[in-house]
Protein backbone atom coordinates (compact mmCIF):
# COMPACT_ATOMS: atom_id res chain seq x y z
CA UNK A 1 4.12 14.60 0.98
CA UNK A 2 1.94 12.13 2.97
CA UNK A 3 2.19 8.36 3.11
CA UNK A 4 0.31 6.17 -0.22
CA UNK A 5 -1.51 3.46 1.22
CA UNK A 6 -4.39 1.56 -0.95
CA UNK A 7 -5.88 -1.19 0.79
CA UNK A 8 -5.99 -4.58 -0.86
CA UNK A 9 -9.18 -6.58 -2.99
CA UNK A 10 -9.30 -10.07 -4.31
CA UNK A 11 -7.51 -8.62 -7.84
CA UNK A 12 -5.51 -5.59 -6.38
CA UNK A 13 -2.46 -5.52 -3.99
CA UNK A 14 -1.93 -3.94 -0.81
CA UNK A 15 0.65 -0.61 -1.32
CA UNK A 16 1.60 0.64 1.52
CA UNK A 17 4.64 3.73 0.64
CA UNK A 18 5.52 4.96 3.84
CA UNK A 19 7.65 8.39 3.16
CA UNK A 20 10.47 7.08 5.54
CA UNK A 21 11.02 5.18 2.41
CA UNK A 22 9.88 1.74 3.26
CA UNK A 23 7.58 0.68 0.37
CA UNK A 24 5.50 -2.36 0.38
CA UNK A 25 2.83 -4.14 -2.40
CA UNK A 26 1.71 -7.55 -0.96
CA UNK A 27 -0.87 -9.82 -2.13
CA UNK A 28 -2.96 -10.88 -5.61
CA UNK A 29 -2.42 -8.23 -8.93
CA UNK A 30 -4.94 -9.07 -11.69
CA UNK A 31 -6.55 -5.49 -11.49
CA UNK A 32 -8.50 -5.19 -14.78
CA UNK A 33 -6.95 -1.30 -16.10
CA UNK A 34 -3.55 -1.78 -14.77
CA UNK A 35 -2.59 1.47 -15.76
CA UNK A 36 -5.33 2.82 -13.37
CA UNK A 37 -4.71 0.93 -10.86
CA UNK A 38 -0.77 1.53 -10.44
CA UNK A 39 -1.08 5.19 -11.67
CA UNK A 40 -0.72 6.61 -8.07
CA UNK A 41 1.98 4.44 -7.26
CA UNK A 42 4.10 6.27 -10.35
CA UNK A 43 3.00 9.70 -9.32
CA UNK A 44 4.35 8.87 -5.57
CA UNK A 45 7.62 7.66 -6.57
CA UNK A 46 7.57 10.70 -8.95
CA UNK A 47 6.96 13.09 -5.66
CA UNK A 48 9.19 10.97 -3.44
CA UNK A 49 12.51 11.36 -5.64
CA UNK A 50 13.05 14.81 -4.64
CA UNK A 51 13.52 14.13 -0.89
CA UNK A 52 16.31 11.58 -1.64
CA UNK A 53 15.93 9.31 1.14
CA UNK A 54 17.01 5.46 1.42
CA UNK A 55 14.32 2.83 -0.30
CA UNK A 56 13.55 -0.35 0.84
CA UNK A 57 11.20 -1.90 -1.90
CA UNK A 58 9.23 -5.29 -0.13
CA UNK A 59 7.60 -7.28 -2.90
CA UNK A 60 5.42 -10.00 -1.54
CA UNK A 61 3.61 -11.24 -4.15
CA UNK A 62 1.07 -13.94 -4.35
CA UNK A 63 0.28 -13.51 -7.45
CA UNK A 64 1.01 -11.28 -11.05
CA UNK A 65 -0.77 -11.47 -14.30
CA UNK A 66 1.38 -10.33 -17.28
CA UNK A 67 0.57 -7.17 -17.31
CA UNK A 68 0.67 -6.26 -13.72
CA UNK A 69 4.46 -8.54 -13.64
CA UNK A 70 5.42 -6.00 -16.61
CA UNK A 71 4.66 -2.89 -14.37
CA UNK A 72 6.39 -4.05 -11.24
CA UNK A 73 9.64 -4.55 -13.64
CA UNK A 74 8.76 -1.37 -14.35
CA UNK A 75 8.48 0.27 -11.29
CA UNK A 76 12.01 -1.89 -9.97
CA UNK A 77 14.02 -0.14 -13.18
CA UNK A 78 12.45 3.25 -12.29
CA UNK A 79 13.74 2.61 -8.36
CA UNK A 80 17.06 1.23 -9.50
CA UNK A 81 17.59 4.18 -11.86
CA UNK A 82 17.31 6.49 -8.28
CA UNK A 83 20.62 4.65 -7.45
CA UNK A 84 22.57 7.28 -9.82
CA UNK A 85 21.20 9.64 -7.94
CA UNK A 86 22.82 8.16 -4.84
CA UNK A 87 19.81 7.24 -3.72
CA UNK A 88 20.42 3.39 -1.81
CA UNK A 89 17.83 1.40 -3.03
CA UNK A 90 17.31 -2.06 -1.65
CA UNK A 91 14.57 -4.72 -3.18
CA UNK A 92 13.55 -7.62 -0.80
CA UNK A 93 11.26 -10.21 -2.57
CA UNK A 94 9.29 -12.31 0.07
CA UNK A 95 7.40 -15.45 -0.75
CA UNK A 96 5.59 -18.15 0.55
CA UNK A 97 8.27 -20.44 2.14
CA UNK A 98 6.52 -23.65 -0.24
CA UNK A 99 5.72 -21.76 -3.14
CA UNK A 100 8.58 -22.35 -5.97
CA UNK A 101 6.18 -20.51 -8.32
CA UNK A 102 6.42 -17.19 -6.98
CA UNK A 103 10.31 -17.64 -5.65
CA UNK A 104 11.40 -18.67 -9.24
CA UNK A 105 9.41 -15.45 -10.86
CA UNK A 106 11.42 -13.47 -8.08
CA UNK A 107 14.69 -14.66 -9.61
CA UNK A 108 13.27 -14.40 -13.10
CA UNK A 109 12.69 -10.50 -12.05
CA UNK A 110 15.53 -10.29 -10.90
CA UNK A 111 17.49 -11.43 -13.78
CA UNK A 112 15.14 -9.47 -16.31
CA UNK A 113 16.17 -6.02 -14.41
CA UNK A 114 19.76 -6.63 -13.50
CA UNK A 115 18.81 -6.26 -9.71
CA UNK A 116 19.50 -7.84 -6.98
CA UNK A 117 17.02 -8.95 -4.72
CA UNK A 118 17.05 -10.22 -1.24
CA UNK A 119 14.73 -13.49 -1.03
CA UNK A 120 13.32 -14.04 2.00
CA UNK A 121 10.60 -17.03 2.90
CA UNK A 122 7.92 -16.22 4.48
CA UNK A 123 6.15 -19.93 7.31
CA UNK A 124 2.52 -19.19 7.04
């Protein structure tokens, strides 16, 4: 298994899934086939399972359309659901340290998938 790292546009994120289990999608997600575009990212997590290590899941969103916020709750449940497997899975939601927008739809996740996140602002 070999690290997943797609490098960011001005409609896609940065992923960046490292298989020491540090996991990372920072920046703008409008991509126009969502599906597409996050397809990998399910088949890596898929792969990644198996080897059981700890997860530490960095969101660091600038921005989500609806569709792209509705497959990152996916992808959380999918990582929280490796917990019964004893998996430790920890989800850190960075934001802008002035942007309420993006700190509020953290806690909105949050509260949507039962999860609890660790918010930390980010000084530009």
């Amino acid at each position: 298994m070999e690290n997943l790292y797609i490098s960011s546009t001005i409609k896609t994120p940065l992923i960046d899934f490292k298989t020491n289990g540090e996991l990372l999608i920072k920046g703008i997600s409008t991509p126009e086939d969502v599906v597409e575009f996050y397809e990998p990212i399910y088949k890596w997590i898929n792969q990644f399972k198996s080897t059981k290590k700890d997860i530490t899941f960095t969101l660091y969103i600038e921005y989500l359309n609806t569709s792209s916020s509705s497959t990152i709750i996916d992808l959380i449940l999918k990582l929280k659901h490796l917990r019964e497997e004893r998996v430790k899975v920890n989800f850190i939601w960075k934001y802008d340290h002035d942007d309420d927008d993006m700190l509020e739809m953290g806690e909105d996740i949050e509260l949507i998938t039962n999860t609890k996140f660790e918010f930390k602002p980010v000084s530009n």
